[in-house]
PDB file of N, CA and C in Angstrom:
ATOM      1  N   UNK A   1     -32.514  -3.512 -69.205  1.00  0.00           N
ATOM      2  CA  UNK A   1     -32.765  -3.501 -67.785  1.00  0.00           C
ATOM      3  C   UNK A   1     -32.023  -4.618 -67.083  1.00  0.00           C
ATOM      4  N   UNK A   2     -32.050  -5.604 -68.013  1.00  0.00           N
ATOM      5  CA  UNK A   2     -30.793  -6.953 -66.902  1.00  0.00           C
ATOM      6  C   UNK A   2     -29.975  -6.607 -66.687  1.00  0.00           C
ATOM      7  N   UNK A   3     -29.195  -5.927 -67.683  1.00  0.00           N
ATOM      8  CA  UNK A   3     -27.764  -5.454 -67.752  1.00  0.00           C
ATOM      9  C   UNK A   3     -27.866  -4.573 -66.885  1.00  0.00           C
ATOM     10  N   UNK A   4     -28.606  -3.877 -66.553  1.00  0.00           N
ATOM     11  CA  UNK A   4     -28.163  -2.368 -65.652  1.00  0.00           C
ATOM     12  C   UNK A   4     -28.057  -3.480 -64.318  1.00  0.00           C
ATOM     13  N   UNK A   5     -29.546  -4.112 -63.952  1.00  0.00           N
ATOM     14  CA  UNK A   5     -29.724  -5.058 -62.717  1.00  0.00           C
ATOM     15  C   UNK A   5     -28.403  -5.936 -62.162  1.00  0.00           C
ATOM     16  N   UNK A   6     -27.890  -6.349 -63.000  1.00  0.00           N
ATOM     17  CA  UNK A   6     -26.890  -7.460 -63.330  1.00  0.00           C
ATOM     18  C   UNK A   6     -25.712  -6.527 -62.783  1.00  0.00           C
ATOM     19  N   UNK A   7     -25.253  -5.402 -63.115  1.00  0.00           N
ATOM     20  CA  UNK A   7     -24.182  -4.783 -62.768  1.00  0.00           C
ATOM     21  C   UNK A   7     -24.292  -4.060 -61.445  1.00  0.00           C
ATOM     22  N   UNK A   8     -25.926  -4.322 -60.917  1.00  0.00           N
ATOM     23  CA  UNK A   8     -26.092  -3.149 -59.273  1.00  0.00           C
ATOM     24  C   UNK A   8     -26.076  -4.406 -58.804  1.00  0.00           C
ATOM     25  N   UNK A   9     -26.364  -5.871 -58.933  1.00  0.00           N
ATOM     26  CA  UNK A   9     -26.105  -7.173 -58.554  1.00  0.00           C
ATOM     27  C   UNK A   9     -24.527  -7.077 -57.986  1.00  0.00           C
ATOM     28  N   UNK A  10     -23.972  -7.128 -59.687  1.00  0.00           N
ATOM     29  CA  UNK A  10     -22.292  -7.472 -59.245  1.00  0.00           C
ATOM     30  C   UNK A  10     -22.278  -6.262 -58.558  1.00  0.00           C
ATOM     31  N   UNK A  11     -22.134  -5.058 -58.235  1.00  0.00           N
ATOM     32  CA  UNK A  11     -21.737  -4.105 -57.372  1.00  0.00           C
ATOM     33  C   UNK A  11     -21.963  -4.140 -56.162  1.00  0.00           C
ATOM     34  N   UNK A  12     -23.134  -5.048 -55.743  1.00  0.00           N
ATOM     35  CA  UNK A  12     -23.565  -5.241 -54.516  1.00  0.00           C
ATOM     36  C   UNK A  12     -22.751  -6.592 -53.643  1.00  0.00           C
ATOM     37  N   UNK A  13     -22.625  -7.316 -54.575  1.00  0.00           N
ATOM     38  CA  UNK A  13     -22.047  -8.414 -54.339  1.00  0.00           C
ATOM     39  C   UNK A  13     -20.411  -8.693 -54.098  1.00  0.00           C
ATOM     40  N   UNK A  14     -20.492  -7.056 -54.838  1.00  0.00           N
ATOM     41  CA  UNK A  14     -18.663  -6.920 -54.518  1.00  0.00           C
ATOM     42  C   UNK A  14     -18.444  -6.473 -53.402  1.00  0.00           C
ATOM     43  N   UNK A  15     -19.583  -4.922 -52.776  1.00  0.00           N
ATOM     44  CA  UNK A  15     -19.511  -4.074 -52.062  1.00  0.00           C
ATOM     45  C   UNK A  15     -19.928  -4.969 -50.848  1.00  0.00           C
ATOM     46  N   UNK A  16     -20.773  -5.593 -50.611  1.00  0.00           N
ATOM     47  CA  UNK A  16     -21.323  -6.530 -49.141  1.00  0.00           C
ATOM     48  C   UNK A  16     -20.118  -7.574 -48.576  1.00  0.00           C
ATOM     49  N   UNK A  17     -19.263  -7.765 -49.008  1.00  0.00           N
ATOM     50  CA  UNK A  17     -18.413  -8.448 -48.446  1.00  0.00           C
ATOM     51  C   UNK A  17     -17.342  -7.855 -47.743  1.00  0.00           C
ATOM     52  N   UNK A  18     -17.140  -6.726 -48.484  1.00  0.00           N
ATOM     53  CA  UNK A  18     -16.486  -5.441 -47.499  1.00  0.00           C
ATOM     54  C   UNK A  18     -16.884  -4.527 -46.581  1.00  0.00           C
ATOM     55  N   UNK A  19     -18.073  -4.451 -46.628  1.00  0.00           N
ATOM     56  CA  UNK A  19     -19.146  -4.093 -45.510  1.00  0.00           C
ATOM     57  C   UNK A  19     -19.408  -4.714 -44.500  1.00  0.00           C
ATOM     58  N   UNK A  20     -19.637  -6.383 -44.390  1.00  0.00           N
ATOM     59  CA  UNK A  20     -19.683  -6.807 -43.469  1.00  0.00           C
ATOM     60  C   UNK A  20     -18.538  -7.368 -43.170  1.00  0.00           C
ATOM     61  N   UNK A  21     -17.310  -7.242 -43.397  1.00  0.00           N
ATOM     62  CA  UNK A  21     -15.938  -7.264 -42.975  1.00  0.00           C
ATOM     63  C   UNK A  21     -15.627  -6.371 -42.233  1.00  0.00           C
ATOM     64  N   UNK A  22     -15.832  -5.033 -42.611  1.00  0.00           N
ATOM     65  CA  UNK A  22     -15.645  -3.740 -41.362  1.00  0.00           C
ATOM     66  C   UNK A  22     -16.563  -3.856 -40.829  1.00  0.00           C
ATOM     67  N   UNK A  23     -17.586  -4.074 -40.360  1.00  0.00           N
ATOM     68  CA  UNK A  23     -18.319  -4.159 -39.623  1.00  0.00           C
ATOM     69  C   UNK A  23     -18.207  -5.237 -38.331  1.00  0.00           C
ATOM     70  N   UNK A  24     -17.668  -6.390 -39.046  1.00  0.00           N
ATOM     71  CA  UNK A  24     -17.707  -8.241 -37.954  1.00  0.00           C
ATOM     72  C   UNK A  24     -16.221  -7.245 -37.423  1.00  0.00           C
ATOM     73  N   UNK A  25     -15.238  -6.606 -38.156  1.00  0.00           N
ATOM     74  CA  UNK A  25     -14.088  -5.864 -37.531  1.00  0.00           C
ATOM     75  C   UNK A  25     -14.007  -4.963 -36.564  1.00  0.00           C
ATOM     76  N   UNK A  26     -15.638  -4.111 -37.010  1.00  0.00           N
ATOM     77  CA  UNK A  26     -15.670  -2.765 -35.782  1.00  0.00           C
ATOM     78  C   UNK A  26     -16.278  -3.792 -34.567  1.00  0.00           C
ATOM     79  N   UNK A  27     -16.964  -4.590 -34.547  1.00  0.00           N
ATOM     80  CA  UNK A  27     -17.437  -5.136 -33.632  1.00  0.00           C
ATOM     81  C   UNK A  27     -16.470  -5.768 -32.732  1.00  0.00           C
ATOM     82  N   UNK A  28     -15.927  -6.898 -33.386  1.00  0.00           N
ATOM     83  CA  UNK A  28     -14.841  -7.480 -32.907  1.00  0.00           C
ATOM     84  C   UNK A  28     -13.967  -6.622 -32.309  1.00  0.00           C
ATOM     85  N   UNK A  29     -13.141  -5.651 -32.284  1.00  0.00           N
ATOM     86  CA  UNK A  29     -12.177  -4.191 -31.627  1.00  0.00           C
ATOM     87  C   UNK A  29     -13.325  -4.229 -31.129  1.00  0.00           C
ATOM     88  N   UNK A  30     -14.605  -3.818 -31.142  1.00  0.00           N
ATOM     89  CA  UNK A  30     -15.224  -3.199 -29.680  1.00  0.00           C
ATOM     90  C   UNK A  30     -14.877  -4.028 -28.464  1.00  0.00           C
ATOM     91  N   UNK A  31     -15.432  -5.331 -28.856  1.00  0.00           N
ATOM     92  CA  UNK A  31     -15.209  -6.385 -27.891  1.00  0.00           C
ATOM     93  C   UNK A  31     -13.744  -6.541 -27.198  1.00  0.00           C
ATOM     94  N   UNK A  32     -12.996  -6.468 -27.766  1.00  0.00           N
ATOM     95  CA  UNK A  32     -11.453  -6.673 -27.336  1.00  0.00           C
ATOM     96  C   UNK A  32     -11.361  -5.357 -26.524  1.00  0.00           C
ATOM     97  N   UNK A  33     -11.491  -4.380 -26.911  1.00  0.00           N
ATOM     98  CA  UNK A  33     -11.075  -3.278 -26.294  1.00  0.00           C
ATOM     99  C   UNK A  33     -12.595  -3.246 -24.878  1.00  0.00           C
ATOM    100  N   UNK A  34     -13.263  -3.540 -25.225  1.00  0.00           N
ATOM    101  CA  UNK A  34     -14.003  -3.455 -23.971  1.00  0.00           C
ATOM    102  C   UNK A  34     -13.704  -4.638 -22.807  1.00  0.00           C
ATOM    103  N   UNK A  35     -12.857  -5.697 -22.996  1.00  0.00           N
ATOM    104  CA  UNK A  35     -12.587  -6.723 -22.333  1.00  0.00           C
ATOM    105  C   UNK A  35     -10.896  -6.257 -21.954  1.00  0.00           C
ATOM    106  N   UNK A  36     -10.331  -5.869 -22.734  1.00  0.00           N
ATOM    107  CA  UNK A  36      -9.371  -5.210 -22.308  1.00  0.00           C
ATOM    108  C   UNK A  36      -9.576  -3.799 -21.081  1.00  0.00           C
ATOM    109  N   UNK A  37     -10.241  -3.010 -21.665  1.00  0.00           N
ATOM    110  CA  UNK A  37     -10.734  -2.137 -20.166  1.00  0.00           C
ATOM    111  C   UNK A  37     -10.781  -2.997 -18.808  1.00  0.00           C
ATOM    112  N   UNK A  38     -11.559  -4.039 -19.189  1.00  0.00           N
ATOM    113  CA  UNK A  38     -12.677  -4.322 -17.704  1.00  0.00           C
ATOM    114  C   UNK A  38     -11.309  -5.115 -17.073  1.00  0.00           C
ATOM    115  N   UNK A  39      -9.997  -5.843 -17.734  1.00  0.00           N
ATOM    116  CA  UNK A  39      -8.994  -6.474 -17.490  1.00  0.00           C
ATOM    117  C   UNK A  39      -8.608  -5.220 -16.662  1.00  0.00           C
ATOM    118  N   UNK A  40      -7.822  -3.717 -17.374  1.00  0.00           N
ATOM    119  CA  UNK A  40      -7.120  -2.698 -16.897  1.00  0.00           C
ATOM    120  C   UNK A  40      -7.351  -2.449 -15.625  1.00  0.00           C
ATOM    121  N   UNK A  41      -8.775  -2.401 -15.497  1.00  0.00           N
ATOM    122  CA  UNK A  41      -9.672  -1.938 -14.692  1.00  0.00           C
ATOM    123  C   UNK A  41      -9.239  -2.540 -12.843  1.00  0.00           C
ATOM    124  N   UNK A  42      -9.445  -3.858 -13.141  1.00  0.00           N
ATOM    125  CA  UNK A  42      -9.502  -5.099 -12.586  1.00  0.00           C
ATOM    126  C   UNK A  42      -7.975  -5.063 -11.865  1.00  0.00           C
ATOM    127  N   UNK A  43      -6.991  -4.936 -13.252  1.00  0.00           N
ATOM    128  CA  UNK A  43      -5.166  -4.905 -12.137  1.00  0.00           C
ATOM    129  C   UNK A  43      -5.495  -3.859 -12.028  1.00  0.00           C
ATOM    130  N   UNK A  44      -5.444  -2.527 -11.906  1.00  0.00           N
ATOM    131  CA  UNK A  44      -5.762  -1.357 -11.170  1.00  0.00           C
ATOM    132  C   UNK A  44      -6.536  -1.924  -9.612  1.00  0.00           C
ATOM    133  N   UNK A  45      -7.435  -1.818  -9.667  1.00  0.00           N
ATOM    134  CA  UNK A  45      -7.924  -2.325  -8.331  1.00  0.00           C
ATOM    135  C   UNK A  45      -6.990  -2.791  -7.681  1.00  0.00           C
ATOM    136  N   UNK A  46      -6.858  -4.772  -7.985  1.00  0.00           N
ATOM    137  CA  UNK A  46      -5.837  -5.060  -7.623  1.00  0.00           C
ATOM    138  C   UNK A  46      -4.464  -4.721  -6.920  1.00  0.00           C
ATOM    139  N   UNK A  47      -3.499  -3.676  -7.694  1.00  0.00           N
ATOM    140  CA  UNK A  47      -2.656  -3.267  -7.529  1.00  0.00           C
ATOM    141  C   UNK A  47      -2.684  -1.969  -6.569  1.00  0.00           C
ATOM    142  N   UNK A  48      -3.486  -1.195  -6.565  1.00  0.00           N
ATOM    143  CA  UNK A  48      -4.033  -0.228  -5.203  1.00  0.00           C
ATOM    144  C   UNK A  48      -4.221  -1.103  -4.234  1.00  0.00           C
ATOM    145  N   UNK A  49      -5.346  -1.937  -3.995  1.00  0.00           N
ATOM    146  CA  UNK A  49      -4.941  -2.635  -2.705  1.00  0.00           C
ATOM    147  C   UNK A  49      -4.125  -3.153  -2.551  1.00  0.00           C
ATOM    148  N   UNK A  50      -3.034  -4.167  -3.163  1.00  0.00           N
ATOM    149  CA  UNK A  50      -1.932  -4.634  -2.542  1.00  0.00           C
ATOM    150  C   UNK A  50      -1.256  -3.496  -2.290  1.00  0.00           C
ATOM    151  N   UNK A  51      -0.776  -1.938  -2.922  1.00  0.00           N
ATOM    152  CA  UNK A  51      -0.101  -1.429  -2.756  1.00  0.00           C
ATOM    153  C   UNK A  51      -0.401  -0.425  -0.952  1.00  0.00           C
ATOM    154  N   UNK A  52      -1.632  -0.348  -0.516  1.00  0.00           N
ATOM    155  CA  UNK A  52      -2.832  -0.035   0.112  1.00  0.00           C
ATOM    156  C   UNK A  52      -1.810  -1.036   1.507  1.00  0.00           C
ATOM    157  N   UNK A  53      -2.330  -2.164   1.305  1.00  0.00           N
ATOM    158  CA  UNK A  53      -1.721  -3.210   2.417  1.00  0.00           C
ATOM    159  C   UNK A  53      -0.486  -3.349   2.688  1.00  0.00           C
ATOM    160  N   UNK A  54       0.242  -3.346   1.494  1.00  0.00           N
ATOM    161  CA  UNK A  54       1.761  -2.640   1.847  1.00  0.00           C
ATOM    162  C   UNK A  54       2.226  -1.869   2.575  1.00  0.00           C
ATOM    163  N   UNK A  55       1.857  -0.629   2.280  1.00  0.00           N
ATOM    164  CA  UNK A  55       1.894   0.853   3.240  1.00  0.00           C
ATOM    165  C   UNK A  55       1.137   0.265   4.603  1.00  0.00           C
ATOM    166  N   UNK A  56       0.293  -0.341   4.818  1.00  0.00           N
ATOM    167  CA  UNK A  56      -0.133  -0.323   6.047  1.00  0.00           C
ATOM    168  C   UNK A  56       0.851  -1.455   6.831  1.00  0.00           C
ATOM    169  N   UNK A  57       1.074  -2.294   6.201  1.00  0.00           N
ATOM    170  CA  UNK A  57       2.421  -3.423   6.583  1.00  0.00           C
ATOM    171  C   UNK A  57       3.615  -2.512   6.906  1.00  0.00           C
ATOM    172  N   UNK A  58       3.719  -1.313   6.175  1.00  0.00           N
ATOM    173  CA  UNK A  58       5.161  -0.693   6.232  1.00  0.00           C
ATOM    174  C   UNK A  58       4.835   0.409   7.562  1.00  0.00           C
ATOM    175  N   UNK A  59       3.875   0.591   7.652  1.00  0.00           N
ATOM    176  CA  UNK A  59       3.567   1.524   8.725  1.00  0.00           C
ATOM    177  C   UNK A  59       3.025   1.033  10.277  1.00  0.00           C
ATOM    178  N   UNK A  60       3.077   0.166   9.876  1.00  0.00           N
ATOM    179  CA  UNK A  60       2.787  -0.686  11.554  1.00  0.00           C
ATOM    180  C   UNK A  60       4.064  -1.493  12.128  1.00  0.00           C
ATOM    181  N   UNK A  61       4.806  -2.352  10.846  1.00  0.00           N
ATOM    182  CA  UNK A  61       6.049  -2.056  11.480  1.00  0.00           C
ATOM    183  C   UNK A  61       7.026  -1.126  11.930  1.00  0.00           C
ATOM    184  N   UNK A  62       6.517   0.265  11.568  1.00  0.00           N
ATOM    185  CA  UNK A  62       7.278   1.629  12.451  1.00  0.00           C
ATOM    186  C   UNK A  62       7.049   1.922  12.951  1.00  0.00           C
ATOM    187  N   UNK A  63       5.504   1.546  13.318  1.00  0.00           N
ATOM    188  CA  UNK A  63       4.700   2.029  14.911  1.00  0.00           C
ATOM    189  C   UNK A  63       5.465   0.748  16.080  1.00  0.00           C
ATOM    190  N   UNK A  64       5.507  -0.330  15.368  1.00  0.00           N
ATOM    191  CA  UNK A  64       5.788  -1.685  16.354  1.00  0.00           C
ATOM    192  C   UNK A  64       6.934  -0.582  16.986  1.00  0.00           C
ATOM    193  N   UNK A  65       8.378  -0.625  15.629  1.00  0.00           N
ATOM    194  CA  UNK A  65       9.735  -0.214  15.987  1.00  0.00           C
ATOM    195  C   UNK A  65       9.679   1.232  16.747  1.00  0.00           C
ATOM    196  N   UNK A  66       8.803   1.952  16.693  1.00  0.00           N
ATOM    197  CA  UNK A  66       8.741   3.000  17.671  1.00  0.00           C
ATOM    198  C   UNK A  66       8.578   2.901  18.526  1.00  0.00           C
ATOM    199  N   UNK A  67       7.454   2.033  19.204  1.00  0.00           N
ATOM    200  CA  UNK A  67       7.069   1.771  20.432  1.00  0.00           C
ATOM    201  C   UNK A  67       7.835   0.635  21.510  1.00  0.00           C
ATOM    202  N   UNK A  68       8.357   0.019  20.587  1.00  0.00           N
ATOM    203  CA  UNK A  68       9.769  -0.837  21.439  1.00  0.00           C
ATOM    204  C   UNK A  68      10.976   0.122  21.611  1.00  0.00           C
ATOM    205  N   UNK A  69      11.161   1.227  20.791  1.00  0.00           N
ATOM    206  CA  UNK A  69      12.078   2.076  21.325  1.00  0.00           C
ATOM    207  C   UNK A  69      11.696   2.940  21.932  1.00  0.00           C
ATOM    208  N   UNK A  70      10.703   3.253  22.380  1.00  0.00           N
ATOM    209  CA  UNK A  70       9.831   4.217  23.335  1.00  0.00           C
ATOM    210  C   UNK A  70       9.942   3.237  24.720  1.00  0.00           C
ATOM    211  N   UNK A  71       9.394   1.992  25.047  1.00  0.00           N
ATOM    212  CA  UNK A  71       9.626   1.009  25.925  1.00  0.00           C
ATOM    213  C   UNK A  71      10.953   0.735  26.107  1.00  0.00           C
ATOM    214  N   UNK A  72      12.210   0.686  25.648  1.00  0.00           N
ATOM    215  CA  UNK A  72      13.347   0.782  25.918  1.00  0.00           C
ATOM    216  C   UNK A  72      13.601   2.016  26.593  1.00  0.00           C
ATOM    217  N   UNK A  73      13.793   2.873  25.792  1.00  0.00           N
ATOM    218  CA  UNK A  73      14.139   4.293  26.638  1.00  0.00           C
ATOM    219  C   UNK A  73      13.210   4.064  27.883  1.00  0.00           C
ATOM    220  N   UNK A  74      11.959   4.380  28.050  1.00  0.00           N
ATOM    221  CA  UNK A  74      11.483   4.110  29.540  1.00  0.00           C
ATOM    222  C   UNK A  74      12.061   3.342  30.631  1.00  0.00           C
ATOM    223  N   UNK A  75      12.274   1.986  30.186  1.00  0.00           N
ATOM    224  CA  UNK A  75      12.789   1.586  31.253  1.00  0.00           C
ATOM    225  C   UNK A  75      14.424   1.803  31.289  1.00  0.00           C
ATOM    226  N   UNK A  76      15.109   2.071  30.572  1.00  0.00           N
ATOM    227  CA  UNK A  76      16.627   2.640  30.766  1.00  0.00           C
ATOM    228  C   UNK A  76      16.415   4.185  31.705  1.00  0.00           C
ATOM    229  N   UNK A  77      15.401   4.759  31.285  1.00  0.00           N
ATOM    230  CA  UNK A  77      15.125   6.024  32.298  1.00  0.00           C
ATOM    231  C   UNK A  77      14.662   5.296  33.682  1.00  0.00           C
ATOM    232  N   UNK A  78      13.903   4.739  33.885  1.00  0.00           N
ATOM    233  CA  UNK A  78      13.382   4.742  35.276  1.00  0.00           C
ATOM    234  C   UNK A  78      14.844   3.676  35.782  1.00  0.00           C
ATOM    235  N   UNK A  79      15.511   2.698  34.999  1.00  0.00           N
ATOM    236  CA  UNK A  79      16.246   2.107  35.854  1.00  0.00           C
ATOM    237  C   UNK A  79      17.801   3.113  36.441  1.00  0.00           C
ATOM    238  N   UNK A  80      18.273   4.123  35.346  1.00  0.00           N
ATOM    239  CA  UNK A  80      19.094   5.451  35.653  1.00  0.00           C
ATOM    240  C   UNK A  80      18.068   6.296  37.171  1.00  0.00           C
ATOM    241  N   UNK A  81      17.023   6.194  36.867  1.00  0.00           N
ATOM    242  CA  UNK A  81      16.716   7.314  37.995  1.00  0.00           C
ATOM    243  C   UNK A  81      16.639   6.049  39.481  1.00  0.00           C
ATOM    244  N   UNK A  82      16.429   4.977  39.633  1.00  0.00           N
ATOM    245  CA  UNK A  82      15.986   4.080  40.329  1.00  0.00           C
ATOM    246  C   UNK A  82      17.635   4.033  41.003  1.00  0.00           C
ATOM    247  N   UNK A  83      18.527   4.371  40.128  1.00  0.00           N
ATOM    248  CA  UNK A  83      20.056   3.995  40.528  1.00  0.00           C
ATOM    249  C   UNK A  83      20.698   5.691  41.292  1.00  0.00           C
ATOM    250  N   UNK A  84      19.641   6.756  40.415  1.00  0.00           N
ATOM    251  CA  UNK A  84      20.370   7.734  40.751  1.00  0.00           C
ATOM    252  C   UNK A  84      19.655   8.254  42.243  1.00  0.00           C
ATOM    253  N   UNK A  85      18.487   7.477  42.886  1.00  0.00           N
ATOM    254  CA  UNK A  85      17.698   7.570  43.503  1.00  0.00           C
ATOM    255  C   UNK A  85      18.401   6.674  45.416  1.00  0.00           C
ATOM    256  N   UNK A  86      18.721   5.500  44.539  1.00  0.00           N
ATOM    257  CA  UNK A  86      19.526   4.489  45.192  1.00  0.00           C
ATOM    258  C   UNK A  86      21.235   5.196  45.787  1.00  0.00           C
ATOM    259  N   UNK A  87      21.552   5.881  44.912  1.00  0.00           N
ATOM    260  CA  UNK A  87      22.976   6.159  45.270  1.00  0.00           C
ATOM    261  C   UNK A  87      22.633   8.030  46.047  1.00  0.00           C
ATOM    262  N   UNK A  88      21.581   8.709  45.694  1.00  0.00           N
ATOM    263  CA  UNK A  88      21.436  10.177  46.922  1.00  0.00           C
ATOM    264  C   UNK A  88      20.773   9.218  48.081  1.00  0.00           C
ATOM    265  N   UNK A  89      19.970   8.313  48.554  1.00  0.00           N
ATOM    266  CA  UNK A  89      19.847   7.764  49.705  1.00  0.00           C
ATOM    267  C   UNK A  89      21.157   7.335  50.612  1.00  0.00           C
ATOM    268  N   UNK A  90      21.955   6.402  49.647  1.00  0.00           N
ATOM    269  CA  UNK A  90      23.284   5.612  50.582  1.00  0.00           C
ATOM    270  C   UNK A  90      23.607   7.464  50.418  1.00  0.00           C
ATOM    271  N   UNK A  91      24.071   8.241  50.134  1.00  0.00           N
ATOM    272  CA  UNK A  91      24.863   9.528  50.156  1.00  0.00           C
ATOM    273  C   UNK A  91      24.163   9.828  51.943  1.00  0.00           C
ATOM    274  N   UNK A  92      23.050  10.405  51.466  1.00  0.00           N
ATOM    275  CA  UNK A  92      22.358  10.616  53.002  1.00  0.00           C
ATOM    276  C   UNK A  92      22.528  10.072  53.781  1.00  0.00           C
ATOM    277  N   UNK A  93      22.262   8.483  53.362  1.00  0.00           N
ATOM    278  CA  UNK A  93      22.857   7.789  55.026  1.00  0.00           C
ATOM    279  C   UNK A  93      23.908   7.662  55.984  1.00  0.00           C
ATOM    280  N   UNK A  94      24.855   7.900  54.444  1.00  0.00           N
ATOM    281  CA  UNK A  94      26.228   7.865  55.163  1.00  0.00           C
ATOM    282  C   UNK A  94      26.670   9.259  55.686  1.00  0.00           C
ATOM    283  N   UNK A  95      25.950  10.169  55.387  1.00  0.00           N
ATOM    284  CA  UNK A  95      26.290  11.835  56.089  1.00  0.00           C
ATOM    285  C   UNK A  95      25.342  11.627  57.447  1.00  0.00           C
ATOM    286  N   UNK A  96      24.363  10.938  57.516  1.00  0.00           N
ATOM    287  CA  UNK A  96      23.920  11.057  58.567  1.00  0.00           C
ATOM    288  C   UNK A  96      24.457  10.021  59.649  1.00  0.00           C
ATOM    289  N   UNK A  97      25.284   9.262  58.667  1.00  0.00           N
ATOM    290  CA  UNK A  97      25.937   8.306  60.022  1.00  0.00           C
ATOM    291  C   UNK A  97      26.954   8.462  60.579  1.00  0.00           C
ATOM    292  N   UNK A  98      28.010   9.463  59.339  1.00  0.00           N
ATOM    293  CA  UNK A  98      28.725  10.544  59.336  1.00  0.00           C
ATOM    294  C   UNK A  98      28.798  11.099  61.232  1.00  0.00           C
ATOM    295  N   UNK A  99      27.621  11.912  60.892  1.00  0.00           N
ATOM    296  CA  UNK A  99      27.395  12.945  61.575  1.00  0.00           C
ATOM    297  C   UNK A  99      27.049  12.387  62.933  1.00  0.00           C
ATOM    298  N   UNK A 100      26.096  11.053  62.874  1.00  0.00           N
ATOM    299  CA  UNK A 100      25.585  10.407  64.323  1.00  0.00           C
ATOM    300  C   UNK A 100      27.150  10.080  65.181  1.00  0.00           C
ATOM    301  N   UNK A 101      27.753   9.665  64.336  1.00  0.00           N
ATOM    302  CA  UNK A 101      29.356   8.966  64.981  1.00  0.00           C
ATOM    303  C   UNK A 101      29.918  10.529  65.612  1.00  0.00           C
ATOM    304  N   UNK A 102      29.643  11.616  64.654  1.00  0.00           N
ATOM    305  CA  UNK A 102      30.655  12.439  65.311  1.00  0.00           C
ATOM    306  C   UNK A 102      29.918  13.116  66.760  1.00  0.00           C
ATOM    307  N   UNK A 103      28.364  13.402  66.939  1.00  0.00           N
ATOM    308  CA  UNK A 103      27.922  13.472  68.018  1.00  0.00           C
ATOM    309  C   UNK A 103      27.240  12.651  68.608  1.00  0.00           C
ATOM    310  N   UNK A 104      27.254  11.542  69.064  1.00  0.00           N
ATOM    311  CA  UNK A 104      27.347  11.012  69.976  1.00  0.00           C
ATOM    312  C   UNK A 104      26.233  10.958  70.769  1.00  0.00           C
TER     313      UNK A 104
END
């Protein structure tokens, strides 16, 4: 009976050190890989919002640049019509002064 005991001893004693080696191992990979997620996780976020604020940086400077070229054209229009407005008046005046000189 020692001898049998003695050899489920040594078998145990061989086998438990490799057992709790894969085991402190599966644990350990859990941990890494679950700290690695919550990292992934984390630049994800990260990187959507900066990318998030970007686009909105990139899109308000094309609203700015639209609307200063919308305000340009306006006033190049009203100052063309202000001129084309200015030059049928002197036209009129001068047909009507034209015309006052010739009757009298």
């Amino acid at each position: 009976m020692s001898r049998r005991s003695d050899k489920k001893l040594l078998t145990l004693i061989s086998i438990i050190p490799v057992v709790l080696i894969g085991i402190f191992t599966f644990i350990l990979n859990a941990v890494v890989i679950h700290e690695n997620r919550t990292k992934v996780e984390t630049l994800i976020n990260a990187l959507h919002t900066e990318s998030v604020e970007k686009e909105k940086a990139q899109i308000k400077h094309q609203v700015d640049t639209i609307y200063q070229q919308v305000a340009y054209q306006r006033n190049l229009t009203e100052n063309t019509l202000k001129q084309s407005i200015k030059s049928r008046v002197d036209n009129a005046f001068n047909t009507l002064s034209f015309i006052y000189q010739q009757n009298k």
